[in-house]
C-alpha atoms as a PDB file:
ATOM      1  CA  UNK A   1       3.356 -91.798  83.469  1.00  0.00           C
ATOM      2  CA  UNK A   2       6.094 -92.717  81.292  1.00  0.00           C
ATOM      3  CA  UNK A   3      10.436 -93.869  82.203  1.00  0.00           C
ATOM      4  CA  UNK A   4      10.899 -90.207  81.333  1.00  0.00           C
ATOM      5  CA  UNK A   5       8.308 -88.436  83.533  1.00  0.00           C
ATOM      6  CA  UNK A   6       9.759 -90.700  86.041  1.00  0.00           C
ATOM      7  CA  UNK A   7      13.377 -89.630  85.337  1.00  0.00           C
ATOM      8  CA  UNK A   8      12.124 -85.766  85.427  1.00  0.00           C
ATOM      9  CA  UNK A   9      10.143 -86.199  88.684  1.00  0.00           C
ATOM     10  CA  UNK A  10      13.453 -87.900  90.219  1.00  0.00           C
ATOM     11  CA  UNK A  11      15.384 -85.174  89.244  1.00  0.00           C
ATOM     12  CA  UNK A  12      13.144 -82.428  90.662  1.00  0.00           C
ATOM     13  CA  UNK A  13      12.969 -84.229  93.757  1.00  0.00           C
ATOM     14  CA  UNK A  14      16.660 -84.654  94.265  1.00  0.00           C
ATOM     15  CA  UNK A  15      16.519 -80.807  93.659  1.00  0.00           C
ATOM     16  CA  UNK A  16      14.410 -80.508  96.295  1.00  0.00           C
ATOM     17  CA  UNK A  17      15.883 -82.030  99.121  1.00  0.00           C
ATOM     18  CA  UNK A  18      18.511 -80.853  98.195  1.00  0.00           C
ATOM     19  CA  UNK A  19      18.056 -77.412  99.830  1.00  0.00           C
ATOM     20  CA  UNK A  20      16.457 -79.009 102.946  1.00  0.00           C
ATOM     21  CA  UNK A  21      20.495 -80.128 103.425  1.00  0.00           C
ATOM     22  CA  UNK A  22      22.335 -78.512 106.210  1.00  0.00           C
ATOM     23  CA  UNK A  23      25.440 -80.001 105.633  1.00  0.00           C
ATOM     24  CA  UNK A  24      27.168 -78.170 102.545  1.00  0.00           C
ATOM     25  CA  UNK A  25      28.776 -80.874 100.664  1.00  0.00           C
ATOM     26  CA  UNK A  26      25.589 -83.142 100.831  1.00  0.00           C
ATOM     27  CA  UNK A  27      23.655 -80.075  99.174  1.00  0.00           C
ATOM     28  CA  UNK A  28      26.043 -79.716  96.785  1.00  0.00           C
ATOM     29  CA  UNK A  29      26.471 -83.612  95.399  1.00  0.00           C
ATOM     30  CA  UNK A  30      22.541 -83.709  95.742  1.00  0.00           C
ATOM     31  CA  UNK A  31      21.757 -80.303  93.915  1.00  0.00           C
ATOM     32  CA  UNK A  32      24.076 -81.802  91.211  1.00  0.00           C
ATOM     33  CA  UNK A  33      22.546 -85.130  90.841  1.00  0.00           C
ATOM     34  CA  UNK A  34      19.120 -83.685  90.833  1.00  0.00           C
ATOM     35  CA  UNK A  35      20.542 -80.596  88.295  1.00  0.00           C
ATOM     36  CA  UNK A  36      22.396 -82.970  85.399  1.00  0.00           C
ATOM     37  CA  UNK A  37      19.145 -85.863  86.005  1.00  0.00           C
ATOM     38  CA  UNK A  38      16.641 -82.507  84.791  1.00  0.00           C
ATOM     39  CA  UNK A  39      19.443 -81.192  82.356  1.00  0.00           C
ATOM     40  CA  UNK A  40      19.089 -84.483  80.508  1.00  0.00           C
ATOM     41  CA  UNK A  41      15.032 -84.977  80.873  1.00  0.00           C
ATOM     42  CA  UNK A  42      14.402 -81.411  79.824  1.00  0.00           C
ATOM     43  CA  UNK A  43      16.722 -81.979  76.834  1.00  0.00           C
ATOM     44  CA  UNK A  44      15.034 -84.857  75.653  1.00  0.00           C
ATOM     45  CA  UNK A  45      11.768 -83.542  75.863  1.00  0.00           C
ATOM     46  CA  UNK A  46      13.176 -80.207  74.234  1.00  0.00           C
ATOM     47  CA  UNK A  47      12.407 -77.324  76.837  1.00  0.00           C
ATOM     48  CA  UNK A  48      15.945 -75.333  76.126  1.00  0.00           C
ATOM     49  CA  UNK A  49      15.269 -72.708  78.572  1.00  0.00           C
ATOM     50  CA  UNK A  50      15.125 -75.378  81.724  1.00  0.00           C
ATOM     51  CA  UNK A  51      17.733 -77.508  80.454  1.00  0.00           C
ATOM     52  CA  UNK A  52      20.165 -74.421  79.963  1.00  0.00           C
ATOM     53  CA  UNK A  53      19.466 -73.554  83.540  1.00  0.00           C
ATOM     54  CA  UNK A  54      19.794 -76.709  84.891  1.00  0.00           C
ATOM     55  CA  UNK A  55      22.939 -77.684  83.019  1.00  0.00           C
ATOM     56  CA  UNK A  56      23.926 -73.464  84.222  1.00  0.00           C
ATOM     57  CA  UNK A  57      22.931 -75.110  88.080  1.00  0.00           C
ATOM     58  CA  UNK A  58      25.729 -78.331  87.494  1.00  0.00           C
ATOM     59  CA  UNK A  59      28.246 -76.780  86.684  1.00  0.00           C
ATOM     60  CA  UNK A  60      28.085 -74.184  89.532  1.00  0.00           C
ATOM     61  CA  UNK A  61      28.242 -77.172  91.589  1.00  0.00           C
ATOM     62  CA  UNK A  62      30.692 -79.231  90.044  1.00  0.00           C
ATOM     63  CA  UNK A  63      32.816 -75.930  90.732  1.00  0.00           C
ATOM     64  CA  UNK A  64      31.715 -76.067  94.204  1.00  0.00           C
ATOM     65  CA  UNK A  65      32.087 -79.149  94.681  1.00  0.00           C
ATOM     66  CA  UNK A  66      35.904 -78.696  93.718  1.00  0.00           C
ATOM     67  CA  UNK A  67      36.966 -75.788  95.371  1.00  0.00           C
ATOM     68  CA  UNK A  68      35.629 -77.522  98.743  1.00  0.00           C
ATOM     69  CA  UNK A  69      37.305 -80.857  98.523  1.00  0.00           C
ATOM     70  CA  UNK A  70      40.333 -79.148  97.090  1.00  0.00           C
ATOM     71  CA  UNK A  71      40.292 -77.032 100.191  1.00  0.00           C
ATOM     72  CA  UNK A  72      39.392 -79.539 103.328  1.00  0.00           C
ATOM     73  CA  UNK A  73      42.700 -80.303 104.463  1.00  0.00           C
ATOM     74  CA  UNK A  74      44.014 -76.720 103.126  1.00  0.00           C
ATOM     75  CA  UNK A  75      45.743 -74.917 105.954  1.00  0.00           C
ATOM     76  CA  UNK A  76      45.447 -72.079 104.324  1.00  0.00           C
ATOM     77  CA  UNK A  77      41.444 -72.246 103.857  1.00  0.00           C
ATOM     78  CA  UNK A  78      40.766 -72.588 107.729  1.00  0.00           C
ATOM     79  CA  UNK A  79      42.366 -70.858 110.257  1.00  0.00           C
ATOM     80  CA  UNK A  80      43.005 -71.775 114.283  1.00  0.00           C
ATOM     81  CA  UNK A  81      42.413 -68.679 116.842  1.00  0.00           C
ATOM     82  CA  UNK A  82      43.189 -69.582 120.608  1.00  0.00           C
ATOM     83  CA  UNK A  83      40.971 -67.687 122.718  1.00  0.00           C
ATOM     84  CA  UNK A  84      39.937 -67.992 126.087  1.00  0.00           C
ATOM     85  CA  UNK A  85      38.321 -70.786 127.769  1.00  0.00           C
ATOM     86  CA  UNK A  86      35.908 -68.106 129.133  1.00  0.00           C
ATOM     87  CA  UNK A  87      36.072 -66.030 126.169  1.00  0.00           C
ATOM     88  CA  UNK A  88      32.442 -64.385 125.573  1.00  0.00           C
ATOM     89  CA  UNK A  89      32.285 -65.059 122.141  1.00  0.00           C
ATOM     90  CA  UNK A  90      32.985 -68.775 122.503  1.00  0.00           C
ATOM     91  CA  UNK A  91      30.417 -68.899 125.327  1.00  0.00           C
ATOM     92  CA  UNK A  92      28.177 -67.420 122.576  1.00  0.00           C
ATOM     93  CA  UNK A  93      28.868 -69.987 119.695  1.00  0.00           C
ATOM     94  CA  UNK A  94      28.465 -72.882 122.355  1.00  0.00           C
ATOM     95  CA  UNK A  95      25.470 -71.764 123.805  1.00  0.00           C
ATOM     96  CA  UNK A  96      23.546 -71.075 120.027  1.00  0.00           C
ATOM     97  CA  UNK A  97      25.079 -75.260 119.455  1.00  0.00           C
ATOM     98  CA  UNK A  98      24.340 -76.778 122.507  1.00  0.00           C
ATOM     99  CA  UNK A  99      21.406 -78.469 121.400  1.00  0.00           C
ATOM    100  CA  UNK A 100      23.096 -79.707 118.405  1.00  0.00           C
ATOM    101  CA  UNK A 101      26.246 -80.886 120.333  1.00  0.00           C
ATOM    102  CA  UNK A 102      24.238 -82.658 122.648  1.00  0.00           C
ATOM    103  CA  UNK A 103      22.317 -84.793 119.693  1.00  0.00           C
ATOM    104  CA  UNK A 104      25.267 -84.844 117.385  1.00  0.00           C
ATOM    105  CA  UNK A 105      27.350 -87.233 119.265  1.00  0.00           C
ATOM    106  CA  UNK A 106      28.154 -89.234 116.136  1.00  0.00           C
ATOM    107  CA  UNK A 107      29.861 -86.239 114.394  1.00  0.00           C
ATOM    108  CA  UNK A 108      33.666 -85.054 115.796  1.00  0.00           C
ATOM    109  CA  UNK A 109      32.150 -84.667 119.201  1.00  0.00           C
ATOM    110  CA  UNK A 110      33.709 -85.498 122.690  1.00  0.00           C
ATOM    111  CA  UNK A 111      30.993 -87.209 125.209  1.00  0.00           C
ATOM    112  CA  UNK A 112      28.688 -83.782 124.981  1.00  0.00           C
ATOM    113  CA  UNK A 113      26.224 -82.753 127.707  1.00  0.00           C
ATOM    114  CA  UNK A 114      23.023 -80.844 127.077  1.00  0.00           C
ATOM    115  CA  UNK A 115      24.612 -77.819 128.176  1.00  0.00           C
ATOM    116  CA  UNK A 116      27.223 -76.472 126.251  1.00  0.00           C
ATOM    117  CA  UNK A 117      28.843 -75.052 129.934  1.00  0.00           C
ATOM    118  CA  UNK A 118      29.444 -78.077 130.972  1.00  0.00           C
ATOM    119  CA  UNK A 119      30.604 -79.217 127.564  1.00  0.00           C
ATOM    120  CA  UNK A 120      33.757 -77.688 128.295  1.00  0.00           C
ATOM    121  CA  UNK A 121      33.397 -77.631 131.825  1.00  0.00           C
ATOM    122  CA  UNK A 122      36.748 -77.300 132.898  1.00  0.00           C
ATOM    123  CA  UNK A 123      38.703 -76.319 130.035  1.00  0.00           C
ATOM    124  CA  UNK A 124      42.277 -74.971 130.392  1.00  0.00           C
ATOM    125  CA  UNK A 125      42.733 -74.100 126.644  1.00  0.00           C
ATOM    126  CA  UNK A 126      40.809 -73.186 123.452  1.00  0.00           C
ATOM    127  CA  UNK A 127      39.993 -73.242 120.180  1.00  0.00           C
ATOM    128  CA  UNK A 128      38.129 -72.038 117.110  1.00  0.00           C
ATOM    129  CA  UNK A 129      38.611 -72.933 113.651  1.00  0.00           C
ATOM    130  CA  UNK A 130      37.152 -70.375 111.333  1.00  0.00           C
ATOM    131  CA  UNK A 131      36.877 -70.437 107.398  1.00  0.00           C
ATOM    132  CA  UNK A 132      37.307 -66.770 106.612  1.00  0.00           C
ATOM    133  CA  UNK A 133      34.434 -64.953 108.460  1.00  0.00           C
ATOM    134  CA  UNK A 134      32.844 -68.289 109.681  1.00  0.00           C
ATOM    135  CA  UNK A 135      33.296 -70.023 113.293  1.00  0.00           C
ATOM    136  CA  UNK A 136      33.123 -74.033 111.895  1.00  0.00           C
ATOM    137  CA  UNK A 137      34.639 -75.867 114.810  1.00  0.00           C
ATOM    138  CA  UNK A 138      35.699 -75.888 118.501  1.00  0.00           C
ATOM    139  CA  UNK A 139      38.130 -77.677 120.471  1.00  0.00           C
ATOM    140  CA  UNK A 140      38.797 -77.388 124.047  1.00  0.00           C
ATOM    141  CA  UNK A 141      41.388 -78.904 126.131  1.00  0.00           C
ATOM    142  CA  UNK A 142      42.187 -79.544 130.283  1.00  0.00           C
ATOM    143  CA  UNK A 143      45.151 -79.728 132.014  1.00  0.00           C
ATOM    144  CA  UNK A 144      45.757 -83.301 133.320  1.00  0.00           C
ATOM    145  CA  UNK A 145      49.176 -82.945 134.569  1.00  0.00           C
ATOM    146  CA  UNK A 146      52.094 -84.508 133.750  1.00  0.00           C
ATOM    147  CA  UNK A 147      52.256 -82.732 130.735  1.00  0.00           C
ATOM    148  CA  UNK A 148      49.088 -84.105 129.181  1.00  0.00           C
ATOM    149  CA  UNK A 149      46.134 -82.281 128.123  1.00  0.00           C
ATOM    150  CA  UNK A 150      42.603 -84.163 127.791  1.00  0.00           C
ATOM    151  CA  UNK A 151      40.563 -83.141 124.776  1.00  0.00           C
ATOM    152  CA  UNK A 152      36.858 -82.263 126.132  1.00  0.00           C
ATOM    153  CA  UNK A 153      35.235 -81.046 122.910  1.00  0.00           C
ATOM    154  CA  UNK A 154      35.582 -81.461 119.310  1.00  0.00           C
ATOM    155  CA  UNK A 155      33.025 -80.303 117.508  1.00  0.00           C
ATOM    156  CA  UNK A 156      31.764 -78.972 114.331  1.00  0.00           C
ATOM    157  CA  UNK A 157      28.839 -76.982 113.203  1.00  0.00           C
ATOM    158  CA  UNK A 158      26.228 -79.235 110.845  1.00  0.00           C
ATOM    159  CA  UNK A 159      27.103 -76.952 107.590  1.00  0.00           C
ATOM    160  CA  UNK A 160      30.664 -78.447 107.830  1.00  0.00           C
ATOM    161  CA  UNK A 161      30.320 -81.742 109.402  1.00  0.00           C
ATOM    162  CA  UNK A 162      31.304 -83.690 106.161  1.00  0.00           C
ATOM    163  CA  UNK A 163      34.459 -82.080 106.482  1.00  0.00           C
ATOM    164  CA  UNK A 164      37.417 -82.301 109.538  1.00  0.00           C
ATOM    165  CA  UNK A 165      38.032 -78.898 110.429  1.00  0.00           C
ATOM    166  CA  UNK A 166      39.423 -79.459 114.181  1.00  0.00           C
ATOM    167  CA  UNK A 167      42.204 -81.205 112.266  1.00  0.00           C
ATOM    168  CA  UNK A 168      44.148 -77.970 111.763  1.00  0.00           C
ATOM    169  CA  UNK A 169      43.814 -77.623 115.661  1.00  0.00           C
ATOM    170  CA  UNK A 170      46.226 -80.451 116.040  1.00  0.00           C
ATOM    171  CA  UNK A 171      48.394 -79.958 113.631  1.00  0.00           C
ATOM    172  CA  UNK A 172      49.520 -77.263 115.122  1.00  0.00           C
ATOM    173  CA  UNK A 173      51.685 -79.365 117.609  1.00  0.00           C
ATOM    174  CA  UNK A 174      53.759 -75.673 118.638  1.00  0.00           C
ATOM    175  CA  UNK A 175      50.272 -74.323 120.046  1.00  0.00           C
ATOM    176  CA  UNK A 176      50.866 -77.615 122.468  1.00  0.00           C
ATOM    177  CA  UNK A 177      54.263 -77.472 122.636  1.00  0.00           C
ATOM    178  CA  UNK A 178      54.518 -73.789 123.901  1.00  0.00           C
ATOM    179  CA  UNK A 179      51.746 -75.105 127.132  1.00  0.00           C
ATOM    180  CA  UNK A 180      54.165 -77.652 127.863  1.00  0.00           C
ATOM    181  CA  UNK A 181      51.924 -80.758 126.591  1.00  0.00           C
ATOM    182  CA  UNK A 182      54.087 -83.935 125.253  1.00  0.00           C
ATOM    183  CA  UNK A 183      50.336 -85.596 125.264  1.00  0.00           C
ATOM    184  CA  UNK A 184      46.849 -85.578 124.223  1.00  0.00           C
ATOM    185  CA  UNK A 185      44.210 -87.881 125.015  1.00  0.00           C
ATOM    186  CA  UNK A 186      40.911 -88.377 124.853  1.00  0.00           C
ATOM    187  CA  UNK A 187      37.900 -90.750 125.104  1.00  0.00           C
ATOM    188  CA  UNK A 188      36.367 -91.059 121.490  1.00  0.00           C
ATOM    189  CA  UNK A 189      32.717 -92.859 120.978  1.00  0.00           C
ATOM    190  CA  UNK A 190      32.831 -95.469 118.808  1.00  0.00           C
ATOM    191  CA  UNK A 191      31.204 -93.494 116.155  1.00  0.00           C
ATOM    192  CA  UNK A 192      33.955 -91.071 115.993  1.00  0.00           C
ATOM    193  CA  UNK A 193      37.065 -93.015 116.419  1.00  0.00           C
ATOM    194  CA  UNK A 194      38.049 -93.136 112.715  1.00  0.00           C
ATOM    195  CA  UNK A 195      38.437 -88.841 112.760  1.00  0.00           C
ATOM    196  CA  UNK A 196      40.496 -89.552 115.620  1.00  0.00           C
ATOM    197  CA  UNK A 197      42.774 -91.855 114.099  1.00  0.00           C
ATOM    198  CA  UNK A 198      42.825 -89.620 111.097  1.00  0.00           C
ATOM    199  CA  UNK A 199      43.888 -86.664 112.969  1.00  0.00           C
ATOM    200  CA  UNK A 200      47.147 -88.938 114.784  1.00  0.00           C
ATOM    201  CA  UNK A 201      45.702 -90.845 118.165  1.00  0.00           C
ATOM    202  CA  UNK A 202      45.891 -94.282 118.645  1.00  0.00           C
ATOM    203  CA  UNK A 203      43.871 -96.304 120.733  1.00  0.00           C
ATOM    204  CA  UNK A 204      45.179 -97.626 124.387  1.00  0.00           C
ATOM    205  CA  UNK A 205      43.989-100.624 126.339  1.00  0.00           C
ATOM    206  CA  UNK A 206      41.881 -98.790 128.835  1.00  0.00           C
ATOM    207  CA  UNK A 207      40.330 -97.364 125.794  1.00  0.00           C
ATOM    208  CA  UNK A 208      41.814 -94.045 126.356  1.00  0.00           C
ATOM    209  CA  UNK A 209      43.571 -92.791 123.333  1.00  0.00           C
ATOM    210  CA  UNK A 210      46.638 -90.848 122.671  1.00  0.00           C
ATOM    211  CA  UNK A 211      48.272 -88.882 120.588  1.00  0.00           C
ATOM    212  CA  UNK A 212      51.915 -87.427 120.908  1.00  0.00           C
ATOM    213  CA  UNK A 213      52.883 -84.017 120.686  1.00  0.00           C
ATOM    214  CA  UNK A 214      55.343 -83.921 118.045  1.00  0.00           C
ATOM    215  CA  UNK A 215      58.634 -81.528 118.810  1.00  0.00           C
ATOM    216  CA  UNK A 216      57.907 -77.866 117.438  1.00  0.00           C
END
């Protein structure tokens, strides 16, 4: 086997696992590695047909690619629906995640238990973020008093977990406002404390962190 067989067989199997990707940007950048590496090997061996489809399969992902990093922080791309805490549908959308919220603690999750009830257990307020006809994220929230609300679940469904979708829940500072929260806190792990300082709370000495509720 030759550099270029090797370059064509790296190619394919970029392609490859590729699809076995849940998370959609991470299919995308791999699907266009793997498409431009067997655009260029199937050019230089001179099969046309292949390298017009592959180079056809880039730039559908470059496009991709664009339109969802161009979108990820686009309020208008994602939208926040209260619902509530004992809403059916929510129940639903937790219960068909709960084994993936209880192993994904490393993504935009709060502390998850195996069961997505007690996820939430408690919850005085929530949330879904949905990109058009898709549920992407849920946050849920519980009364602590003194007009603070403790954030119990953050968490985001593996084809978007590249992305920060419960962002748009706090940006919304009115939706807190209007409940009477000045505060949000929460307990991050230490694998998720940089999305939490990304979406505005800053880390206390009893490693509780907070975030202010901005005036709507």
């Amino acid at each position: 086997m030759n550099w270029l067989e090797v370059i064509g067989w790296v190619g394919s199997v970029l392609v490859v696992v590729s699809l076995m990707q849940a998370r959609v940007l991470r299919f995308r950048v791999l699907n266009l590695v793997g498409a431009a590496i067997a655009t260029g090997y199937n050019v230089a061996i001179g099969v046309w047909p292949f390298a017009a489809m592959n180079g056809a399969i880039a730039v559908i992902d470059v496009y991709w690619l664009w339109r969802l990093l161009r979108e990820r922080h686009d309020e208008a791309a994602y939208e926040v629906v209260e619902v509530a805490p004992d809403d059916a549908y929510l129940q639903r959308v937790l219960d068909v995640h709960a084994a993936d919220i209880a192993r994904f603690a490393s993504s935009p999750v709060v502390r998850p238990t195996s069961a997505a009830g007690a996820a939430g257990a408690g919850a005085t307020a929530a949330f879904l973020v949905v990109r058009g006809d898709e549920t992407v994220g849920v946050v849920q929230l519980r009364d602590e008093g003194a007009r603070t609300a403790r954030v119990l679940l953050d968490y985001v469904t593996p084809r978007f977990r590249d992305f920060t979708p419960g962002e748009f829940v706090y940006r919304r500072s009115g939706v807190f406002r209007e409940r009477g929260f000045d505060r949000l806190v929460v307990e991050p792990l230490a694998t998720n404390r940089d999305y939490f300082r990304r979406v505005g709370f800053a880390p206390g000495a009893d490693g509780t962190w907070t975030r202010a509720v901005a005036a709507a």
